[in-house]
C-alpha atoms as a PDB file:
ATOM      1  CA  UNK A   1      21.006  -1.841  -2.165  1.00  0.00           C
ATOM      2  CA  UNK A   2      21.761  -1.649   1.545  1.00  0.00           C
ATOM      3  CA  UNK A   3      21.808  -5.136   3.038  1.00  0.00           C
ATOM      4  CA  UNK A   4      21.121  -3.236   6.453  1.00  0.00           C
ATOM      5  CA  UNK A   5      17.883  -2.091   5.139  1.00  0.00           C
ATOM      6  CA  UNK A   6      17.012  -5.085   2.954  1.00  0.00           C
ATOM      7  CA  UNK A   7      15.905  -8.327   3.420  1.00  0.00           C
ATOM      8  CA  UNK A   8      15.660 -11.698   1.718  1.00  0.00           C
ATOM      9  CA  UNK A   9      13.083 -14.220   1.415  1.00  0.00           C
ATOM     10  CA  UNK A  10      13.437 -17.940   0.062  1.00  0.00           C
ATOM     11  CA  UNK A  11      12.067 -21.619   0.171  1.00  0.00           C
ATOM     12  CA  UNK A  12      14.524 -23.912   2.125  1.00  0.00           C
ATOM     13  CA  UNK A  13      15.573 -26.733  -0.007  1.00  0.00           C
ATOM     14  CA  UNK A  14      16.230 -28.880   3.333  1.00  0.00           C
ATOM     15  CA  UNK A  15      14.318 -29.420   6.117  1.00  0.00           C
ATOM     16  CA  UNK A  16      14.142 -32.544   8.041  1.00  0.00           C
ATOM     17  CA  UNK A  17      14.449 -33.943  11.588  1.00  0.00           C
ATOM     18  CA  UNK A  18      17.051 -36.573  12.835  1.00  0.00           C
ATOM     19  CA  UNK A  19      16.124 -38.105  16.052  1.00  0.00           C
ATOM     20  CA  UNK A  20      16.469 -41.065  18.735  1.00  0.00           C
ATOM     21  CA  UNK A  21      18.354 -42.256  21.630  1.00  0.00           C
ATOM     22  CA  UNK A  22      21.976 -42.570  18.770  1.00  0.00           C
ATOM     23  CA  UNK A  23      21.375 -39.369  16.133  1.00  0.00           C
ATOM     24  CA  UNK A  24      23.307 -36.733  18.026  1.00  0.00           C
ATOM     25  CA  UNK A  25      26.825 -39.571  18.097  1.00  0.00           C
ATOM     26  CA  UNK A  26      25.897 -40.515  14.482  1.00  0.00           C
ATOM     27  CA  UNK A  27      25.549 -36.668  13.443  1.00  0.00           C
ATOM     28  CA  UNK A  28      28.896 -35.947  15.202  1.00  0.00           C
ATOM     29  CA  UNK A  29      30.101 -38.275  12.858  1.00  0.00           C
ATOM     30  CA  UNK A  30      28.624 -37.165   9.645  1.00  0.00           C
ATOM     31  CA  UNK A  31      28.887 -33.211   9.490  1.00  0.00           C
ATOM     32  CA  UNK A  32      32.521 -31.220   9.843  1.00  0.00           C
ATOM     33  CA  UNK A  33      31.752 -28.901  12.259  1.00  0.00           C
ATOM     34  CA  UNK A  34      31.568 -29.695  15.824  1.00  0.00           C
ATOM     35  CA  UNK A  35      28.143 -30.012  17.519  1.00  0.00           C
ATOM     36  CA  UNK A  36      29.425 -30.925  21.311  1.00  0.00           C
ATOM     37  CA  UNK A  37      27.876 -30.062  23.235  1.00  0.00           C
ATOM     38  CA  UNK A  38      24.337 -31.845  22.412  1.00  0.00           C
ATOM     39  CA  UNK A  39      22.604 -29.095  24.161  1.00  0.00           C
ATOM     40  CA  UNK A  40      19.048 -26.961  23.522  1.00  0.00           C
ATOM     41  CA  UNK A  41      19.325 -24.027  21.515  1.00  0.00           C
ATOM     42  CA  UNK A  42      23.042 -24.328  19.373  1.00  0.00           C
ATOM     43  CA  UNK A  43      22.657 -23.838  16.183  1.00  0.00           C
ATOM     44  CA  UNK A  44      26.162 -25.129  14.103  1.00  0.00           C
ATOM     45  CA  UNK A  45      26.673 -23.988  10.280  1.00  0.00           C
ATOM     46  CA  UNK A  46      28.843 -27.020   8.389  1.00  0.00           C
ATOM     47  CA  UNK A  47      28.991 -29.163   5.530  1.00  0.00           C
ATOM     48  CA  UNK A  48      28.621 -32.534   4.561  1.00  0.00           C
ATOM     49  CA  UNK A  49      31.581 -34.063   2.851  1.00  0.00           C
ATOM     50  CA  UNK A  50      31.488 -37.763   0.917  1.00  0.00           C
ATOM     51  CA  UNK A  51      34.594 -40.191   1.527  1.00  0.00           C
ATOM     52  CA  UNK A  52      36.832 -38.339  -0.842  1.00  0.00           C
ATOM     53  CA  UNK A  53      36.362 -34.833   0.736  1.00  0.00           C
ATOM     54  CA  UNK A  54      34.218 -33.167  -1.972  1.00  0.00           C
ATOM     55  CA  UNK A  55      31.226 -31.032  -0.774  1.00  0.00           C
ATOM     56  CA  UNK A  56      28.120 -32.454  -1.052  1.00  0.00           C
ATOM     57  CA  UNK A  57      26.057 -30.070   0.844  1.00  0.00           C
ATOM     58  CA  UNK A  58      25.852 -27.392   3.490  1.00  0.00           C
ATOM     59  CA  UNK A  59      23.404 -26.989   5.888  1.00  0.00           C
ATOM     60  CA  UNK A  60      22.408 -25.610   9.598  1.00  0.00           C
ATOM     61  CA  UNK A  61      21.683 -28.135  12.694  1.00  0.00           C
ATOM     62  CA  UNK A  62      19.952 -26.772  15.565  1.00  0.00           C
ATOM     63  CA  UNK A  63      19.955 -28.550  18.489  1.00  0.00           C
ATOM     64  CA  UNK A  64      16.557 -29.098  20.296  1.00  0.00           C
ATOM     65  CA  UNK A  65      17.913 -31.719  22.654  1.00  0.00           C
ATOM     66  CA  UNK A  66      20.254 -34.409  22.839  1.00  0.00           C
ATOM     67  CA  UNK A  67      18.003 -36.914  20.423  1.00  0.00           C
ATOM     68  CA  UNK A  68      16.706 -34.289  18.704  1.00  0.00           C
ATOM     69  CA  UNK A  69      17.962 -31.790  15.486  1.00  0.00           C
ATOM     70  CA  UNK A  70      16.588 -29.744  12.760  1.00  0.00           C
ATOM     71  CA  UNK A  71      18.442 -29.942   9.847  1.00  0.00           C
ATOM     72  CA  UNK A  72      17.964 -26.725   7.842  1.00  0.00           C
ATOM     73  CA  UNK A  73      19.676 -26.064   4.306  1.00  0.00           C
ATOM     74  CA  UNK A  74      18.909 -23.224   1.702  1.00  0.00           C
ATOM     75  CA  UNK A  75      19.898 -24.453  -1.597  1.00  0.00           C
ATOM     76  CA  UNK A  76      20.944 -28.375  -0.454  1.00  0.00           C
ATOM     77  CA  UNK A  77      18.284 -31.077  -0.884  1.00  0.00           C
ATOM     78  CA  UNK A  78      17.225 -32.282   2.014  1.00  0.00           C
ATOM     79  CA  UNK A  79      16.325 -35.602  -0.026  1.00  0.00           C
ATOM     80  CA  UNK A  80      19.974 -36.241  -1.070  1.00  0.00           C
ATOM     81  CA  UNK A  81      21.750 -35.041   2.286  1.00  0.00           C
ATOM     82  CA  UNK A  82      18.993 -37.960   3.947  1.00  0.00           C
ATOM     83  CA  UNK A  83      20.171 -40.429   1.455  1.00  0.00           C
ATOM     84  CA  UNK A  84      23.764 -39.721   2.020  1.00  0.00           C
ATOM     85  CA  UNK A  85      23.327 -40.058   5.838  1.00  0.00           C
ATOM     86  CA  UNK A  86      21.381 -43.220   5.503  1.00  0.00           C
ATOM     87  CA  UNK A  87      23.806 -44.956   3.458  1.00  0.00           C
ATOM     88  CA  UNK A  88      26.182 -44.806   6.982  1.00  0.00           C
ATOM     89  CA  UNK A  89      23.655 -45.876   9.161  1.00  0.00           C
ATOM     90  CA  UNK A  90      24.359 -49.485  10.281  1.00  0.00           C
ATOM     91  CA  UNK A  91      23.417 -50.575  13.599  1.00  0.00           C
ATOM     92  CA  UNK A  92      22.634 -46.902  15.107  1.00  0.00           C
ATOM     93  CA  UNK A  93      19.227 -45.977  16.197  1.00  0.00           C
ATOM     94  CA  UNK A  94      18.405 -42.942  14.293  1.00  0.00           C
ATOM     95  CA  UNK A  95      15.085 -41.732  12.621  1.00  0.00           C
ATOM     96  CA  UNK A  96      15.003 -39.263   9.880  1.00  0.00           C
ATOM     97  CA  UNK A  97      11.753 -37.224   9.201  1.00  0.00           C
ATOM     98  CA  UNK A  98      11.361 -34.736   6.391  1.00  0.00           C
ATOM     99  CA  UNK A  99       8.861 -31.997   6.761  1.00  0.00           C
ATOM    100  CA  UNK A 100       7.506 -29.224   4.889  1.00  0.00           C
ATOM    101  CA  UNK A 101      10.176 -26.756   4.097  1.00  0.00           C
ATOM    102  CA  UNK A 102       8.323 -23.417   5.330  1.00  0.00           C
ATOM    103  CA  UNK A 103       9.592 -20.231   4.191  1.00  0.00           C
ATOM    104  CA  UNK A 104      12.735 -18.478   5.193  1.00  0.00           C
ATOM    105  CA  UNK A 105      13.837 -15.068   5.436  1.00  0.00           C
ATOM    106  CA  UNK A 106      17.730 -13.523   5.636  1.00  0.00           C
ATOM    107  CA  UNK A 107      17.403 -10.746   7.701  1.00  0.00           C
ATOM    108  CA  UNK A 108      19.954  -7.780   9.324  1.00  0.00           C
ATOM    109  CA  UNK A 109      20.048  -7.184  12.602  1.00  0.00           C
ATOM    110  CA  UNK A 110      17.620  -3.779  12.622  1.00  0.00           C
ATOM    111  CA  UNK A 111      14.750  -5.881  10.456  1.00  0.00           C
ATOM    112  CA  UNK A 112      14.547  -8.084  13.679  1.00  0.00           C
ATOM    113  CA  UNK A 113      14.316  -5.464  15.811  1.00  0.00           C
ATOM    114  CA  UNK A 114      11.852  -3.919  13.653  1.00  0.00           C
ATOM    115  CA  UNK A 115       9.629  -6.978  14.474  1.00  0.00           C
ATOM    116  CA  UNK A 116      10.197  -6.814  18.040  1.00  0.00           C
ATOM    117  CA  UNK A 117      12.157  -9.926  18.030  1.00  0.00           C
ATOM    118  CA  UNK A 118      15.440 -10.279  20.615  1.00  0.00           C
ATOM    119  CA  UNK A 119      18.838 -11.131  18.333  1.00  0.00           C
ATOM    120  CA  UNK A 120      20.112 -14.542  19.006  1.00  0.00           C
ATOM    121  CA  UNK A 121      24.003 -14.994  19.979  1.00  0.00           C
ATOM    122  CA  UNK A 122      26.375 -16.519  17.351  1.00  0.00           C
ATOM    123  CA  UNK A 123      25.802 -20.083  16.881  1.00  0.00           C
ATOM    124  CA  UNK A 124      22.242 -19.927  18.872  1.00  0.00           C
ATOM    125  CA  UNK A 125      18.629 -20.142  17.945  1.00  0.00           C
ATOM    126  CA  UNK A 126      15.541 -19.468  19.167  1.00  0.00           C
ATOM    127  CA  UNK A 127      11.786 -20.686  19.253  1.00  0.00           C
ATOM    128  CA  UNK A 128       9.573 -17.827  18.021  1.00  0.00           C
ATOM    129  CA  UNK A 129       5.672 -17.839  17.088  1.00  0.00           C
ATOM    130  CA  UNK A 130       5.168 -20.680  14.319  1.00  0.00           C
ATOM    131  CA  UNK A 131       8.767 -20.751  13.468  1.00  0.00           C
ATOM    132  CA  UNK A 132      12.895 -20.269  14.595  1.00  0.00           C
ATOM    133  CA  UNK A 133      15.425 -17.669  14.048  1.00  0.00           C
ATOM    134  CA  UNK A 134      19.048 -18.305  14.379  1.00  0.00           C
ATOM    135  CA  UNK A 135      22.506 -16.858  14.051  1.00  0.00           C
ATOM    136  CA  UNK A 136      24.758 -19.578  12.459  1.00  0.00           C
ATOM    137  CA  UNK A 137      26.976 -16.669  10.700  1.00  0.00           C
ATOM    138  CA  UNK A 138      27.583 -13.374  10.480  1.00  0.00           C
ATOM    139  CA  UNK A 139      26.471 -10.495  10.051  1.00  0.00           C
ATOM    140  CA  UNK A 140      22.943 -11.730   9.062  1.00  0.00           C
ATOM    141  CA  UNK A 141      20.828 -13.688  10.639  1.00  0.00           C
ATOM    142  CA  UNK A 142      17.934 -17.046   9.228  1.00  0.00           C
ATOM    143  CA  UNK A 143      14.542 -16.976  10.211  1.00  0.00           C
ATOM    144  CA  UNK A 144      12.305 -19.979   9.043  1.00  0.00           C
ATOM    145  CA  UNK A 145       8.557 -19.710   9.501  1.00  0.00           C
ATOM    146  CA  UNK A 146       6.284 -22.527   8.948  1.00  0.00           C
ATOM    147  CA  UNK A 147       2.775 -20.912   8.220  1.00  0.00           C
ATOM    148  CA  UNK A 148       2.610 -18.903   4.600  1.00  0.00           C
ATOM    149  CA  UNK A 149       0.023 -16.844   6.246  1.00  0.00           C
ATOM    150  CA  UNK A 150       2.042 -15.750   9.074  1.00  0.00           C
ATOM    151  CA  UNK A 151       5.349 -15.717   6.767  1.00  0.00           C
ATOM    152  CA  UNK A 152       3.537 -12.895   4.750  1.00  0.00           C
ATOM    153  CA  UNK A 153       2.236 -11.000   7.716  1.00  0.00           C
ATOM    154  CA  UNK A 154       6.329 -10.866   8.658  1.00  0.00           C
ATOM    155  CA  UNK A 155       6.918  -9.938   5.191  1.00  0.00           C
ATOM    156  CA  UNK A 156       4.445  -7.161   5.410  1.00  0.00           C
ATOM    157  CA  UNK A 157       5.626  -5.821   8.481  1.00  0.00           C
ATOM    158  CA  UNK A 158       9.048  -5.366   7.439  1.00  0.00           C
ATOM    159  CA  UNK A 159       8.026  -3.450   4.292  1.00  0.00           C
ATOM    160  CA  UNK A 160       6.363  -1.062   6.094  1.00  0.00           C
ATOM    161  CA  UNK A 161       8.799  -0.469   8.477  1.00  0.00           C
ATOM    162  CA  UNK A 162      11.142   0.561   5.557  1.00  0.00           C
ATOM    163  CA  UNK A 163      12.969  -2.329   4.658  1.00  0.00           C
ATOM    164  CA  UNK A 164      13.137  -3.753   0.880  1.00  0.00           C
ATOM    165  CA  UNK A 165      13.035  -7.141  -0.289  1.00  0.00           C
ATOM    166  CA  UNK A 166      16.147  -8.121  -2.279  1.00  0.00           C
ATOM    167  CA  UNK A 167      15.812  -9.673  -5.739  1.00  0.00           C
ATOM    168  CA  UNK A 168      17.689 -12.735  -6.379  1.00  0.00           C
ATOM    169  CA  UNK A 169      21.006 -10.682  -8.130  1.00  0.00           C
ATOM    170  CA  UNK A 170      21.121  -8.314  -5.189  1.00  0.00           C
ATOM    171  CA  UNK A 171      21.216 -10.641  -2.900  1.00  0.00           C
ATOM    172  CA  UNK A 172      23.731 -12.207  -4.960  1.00  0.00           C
ATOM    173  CA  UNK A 173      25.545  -9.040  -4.873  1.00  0.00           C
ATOM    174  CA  UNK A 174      25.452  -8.216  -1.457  1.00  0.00           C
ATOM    175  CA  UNK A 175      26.537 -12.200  -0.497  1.00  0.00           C
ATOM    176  CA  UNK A 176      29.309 -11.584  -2.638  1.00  0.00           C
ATOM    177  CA  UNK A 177      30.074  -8.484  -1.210  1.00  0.00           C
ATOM    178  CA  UNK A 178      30.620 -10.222   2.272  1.00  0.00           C
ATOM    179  CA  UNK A 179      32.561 -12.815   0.988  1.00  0.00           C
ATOM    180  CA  UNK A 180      30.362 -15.968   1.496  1.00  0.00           C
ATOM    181  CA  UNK A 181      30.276 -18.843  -0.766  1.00  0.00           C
ATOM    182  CA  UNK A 182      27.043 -20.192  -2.192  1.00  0.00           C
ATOM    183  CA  UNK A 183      26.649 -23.823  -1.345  1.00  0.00           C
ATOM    184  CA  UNK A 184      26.522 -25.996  -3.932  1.00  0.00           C
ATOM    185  CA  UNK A 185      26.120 -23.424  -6.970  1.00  0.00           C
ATOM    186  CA  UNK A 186      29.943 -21.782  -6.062  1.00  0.00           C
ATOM    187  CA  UNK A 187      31.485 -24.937  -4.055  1.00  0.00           C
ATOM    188  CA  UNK A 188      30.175 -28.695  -4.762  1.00  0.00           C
ATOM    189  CA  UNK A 189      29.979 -31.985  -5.730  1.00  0.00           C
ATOM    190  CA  UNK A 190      33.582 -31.980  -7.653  1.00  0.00           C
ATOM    191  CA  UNK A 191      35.510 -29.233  -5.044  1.00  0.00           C
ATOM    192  CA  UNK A 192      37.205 -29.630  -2.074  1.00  0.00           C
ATOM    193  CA  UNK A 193      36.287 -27.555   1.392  1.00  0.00           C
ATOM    194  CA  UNK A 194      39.581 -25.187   1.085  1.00  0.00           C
ATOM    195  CA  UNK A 195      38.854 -24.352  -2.873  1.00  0.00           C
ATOM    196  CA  UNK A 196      35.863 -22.513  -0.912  1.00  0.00           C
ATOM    197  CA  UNK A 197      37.823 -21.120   2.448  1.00  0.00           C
ATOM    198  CA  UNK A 198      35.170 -22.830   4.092  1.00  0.00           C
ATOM    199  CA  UNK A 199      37.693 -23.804   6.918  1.00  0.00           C
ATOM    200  CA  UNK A 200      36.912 -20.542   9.376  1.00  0.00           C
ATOM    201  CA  UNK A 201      33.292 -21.059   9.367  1.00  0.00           C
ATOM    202  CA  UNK A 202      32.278 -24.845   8.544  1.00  0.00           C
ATOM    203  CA  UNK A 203      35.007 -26.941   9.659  1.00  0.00           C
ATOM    204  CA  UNK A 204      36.485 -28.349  13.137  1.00  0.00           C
ATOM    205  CA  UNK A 205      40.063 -29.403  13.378  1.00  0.00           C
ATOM    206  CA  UNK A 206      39.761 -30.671  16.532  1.00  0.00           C
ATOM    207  CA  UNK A 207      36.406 -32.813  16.375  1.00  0.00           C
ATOM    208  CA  UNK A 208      37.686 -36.086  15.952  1.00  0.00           C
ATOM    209  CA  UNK A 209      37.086 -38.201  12.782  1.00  0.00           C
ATOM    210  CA  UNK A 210      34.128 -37.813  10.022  1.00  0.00           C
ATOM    211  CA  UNK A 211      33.017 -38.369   6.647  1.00  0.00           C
ATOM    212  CA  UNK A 212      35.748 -37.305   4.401  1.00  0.00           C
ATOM    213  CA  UNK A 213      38.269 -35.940   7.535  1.00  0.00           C
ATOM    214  CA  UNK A 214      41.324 -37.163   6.166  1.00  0.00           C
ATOM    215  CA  UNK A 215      41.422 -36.015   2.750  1.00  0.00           C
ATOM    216  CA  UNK A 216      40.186 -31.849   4.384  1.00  0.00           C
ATOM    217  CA  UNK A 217      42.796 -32.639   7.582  1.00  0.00           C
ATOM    218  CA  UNK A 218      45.541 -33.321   4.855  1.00  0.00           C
ATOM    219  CA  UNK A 219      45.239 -30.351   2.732  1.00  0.00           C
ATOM    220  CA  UNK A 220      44.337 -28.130   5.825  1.00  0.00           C
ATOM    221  CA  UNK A 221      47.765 -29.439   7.614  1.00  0.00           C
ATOM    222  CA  UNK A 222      50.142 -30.247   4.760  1.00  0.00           C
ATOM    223  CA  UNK A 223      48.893 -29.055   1.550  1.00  0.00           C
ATOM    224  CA  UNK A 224      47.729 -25.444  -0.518  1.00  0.00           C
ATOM    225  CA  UNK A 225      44.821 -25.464  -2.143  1.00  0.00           C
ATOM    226  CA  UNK A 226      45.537 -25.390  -6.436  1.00  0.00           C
ATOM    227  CA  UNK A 227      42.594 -23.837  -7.184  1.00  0.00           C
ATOM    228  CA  UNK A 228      40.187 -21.117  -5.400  1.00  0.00           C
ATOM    229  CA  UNK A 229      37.016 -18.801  -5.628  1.00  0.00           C
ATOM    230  CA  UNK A 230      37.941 -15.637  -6.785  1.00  0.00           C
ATOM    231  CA  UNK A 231      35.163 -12.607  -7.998  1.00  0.00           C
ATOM    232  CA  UNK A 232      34.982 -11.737 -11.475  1.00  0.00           C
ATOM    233  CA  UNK A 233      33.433  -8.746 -13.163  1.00  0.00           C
ATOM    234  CA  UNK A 234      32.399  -8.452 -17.106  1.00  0.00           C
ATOM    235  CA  UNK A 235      30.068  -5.759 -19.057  1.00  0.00           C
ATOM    236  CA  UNK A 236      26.975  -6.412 -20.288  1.00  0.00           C
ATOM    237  CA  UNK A 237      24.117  -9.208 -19.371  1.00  0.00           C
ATOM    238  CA  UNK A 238      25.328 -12.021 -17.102  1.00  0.00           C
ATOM    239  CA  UNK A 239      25.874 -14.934 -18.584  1.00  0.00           C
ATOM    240  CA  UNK A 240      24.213 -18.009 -17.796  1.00  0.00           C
ATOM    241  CA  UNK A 241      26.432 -20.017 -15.291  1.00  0.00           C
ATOM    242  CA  UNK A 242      28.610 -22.508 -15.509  1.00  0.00           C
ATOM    243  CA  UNK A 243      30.892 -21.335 -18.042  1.00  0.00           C
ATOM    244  CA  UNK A 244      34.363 -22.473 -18.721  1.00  0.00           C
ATOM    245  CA  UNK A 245      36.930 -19.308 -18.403  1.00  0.00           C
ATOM    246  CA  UNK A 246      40.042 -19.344 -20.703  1.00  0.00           C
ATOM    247  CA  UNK A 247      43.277 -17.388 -20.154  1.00  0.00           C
ATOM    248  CA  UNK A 248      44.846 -15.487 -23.092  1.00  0.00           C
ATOM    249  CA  UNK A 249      46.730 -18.612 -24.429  1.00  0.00           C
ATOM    250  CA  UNK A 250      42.904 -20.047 -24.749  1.00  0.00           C
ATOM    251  CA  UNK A 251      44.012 -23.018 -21.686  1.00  0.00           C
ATOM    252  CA  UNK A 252      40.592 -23.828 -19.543  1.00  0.00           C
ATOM    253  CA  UNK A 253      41.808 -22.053 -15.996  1.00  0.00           C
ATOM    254  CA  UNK A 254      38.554 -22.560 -14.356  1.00  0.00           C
ATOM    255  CA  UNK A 255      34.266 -21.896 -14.473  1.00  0.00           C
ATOM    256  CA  UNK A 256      32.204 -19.079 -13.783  1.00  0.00           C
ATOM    257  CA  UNK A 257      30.004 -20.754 -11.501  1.00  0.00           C
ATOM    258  CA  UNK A 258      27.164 -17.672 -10.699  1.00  0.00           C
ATOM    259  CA  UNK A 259      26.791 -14.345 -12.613  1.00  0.00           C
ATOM    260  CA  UNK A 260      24.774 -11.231 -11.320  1.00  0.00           C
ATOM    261  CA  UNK A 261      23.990  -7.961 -12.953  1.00  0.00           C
ATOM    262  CA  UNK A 262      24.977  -4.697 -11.232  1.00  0.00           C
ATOM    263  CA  UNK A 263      24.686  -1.089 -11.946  1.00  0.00           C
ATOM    264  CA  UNK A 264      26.493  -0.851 -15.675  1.00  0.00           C
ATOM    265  CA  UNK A 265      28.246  -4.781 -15.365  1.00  0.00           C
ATOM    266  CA  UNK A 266      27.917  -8.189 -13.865  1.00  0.00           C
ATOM    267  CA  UNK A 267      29.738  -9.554 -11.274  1.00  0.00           C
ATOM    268  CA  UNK A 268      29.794 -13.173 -10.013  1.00  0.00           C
ATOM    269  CA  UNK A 269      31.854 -15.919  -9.118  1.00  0.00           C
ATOM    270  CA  UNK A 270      34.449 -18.150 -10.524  1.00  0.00           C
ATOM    271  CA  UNK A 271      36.566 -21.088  -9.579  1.00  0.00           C
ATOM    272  CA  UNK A 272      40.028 -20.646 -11.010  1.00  0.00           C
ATOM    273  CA  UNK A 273      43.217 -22.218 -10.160  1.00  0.00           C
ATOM    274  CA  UNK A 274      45.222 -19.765  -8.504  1.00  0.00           C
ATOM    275  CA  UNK A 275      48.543 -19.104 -10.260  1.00  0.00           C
ATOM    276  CA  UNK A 276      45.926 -17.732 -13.196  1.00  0.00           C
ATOM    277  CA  UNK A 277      44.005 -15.448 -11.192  1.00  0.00           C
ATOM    278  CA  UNK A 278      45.753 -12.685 -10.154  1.00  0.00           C
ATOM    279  CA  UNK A 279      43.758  -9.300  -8.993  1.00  0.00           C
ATOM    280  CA  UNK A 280      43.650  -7.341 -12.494  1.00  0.00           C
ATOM    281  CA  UNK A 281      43.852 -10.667 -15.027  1.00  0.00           C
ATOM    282  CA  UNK A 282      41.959 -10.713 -18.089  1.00  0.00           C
ATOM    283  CA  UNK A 283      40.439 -13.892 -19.134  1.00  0.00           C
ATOM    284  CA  UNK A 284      37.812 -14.971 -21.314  1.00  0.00           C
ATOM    285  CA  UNK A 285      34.283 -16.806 -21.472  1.00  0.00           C
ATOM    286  CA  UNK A 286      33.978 -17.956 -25.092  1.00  0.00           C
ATOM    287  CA  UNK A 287      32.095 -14.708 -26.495  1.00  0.00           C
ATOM    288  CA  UNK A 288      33.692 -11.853 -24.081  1.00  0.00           C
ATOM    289  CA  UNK A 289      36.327 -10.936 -21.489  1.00  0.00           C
ATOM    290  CA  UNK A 290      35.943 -10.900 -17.721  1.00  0.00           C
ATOM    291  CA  UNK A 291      38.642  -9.118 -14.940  1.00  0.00           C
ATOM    292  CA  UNK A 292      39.769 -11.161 -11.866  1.00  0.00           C
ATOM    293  CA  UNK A 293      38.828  -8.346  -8.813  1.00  0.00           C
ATOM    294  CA  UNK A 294      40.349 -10.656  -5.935  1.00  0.00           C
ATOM    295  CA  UNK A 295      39.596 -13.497  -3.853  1.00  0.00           C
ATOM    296  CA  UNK A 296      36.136 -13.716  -2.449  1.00  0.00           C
ATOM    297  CA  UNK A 297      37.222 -14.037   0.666  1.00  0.00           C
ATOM    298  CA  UNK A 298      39.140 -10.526   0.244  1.00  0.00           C
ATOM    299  CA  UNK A 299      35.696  -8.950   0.672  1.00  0.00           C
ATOM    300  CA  UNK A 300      36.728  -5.517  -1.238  1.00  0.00           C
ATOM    301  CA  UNK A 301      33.820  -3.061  -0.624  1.00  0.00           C
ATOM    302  CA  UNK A 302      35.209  -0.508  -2.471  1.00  0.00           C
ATOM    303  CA  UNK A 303      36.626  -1.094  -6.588  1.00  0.00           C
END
């Protein structure tokens, strides 16, 4: 399916506010990417890291003054990223505030002009009736509505100005086609920020010091990452994810971590160290044989 022409619709699994005169110095310290300056209307894709480095969580902060920020996440809980921040709060004045998640929609750039709706710039958002739409990363854009009555009027408008709604393995599909990693299904709690190539989009080298900085600083600067995210393809059903992978020699090399079904095979992602996973390799889940088709970051559009 045409991503242009499609869009996607799903329930946040974070959505909170962090506020008061000390949350935008404590967030600057919490999340890798940098949020300077504290100003209305910048929206920042990162991550949040615990003390050894390992990915806990992504999310989006938007900016909607210097004491105020919406946290927004899609698959992250907003529960557990609140608990991890409020394990670091000591003597700051910061006040977290959950709310109710509202309903999201991924959408291309011509389903928000087929609402009548101006495109935000890269790494801005904007206020629109009952909800915000931002631009955190390219090439799509987030929209979160609060009201399920106006969230379905948007939904209705877009499918009759031509535009489908993706099912869960297209949009799987079409993510992996782009060469974004889900957060925490393809990259968590036991992998490191490079494993995922999330350096280019969800990490700042020149911030200054925050949860887990050393450990992603040290393998950014000095090391090379043992083990990566790499697109697999097999025939047949998908397979429920996680599954260990074997090579021929039957020696764990790494998990299938998500599996979609295409047009005649699957195709998902895996998490494989790297001096197994060359573009072509055959290796196995217990019961059949997947094909390493390159690094998701690669982004082939054409096999």
């Amino acid at each position: 399916m045409d991503a242009s022409k499609s869009f996607y619709r799903y329930t946040p699994a974070g959505h909170f506010h962090v506020t008061d005169e000390d949350a935008a110095d404590f967030l600057q310290s919490q999340f890798t990417n940098e949020l300077r300056p504290f100003e209305a209307g910048r929206c920042t894709y990162g991550l949040w890291l615990d003390v050894k480095g390992k990915v806990m969580a992504d999310s989006v902060v938007l900016c909607q003054g210097g004491a105020h920020f919406r946290i927004l996440s899609e698959r992250c809980e907003g529960e557990a990223i609140a608990a991890q921040m409020e394990r670091h709060i000591i003597a700051d004045d910061v006040v977290i505030e959950h709310c109710a998640p509202g309903f999201g929609f991924e959408l291309s750039a011509a389903a928000i002009a087929s609402l009548g709706l101006q495109l935000p710039e890269l790494g801005r958002f904007v206020s629109i009736e009952g909800g915000v739409l931002f631009s955190s990363r390219t090439p799509l854009y987030n929209m979160v509505i609060d009201s399920e009555s106006e969230a379905g009027a948007i939904h209705e408008k877009l499918i009759s100005a031509g535009f489908a709604p993706f099912s869960e393995a297209g949009r799987g599909l079409a993510r992996i086609e782009a060469g974004i990693p889900l957060v925490p299904d393809e990259i968590g709690s036991t992998d490191l920020p490079g494993e995922g190539a999330l350096e280019r989009d969800a990490i700042s080298f020149t911030k200054g010091c925050y949860l887990g900085q050393e450990v992603v600083a040290r393998m950014h600067n000095i090391g090379k990452p043992q083990r990566g995210l790499f697109v697999v393809q097999g025939e047949g059903s998908a397979p429920e994810a996680p599954l260990a992978l074997y090579n021929r020699d039957s020696k764990q090399v790494g998990e299938l971590r998500t599996a979609y079904r295409g047009m005649g095979h699957w195709r998902g992602v895996a998490i494989l160290k790297t001096r197994f996973a060359g573009v072509g390799e055959n290796l196995h889940l217990e019961t059949s044989e997947v094909t390493v088709i390159c690094s998701l970051q690669e982004r082939l559009k054409n096999d």
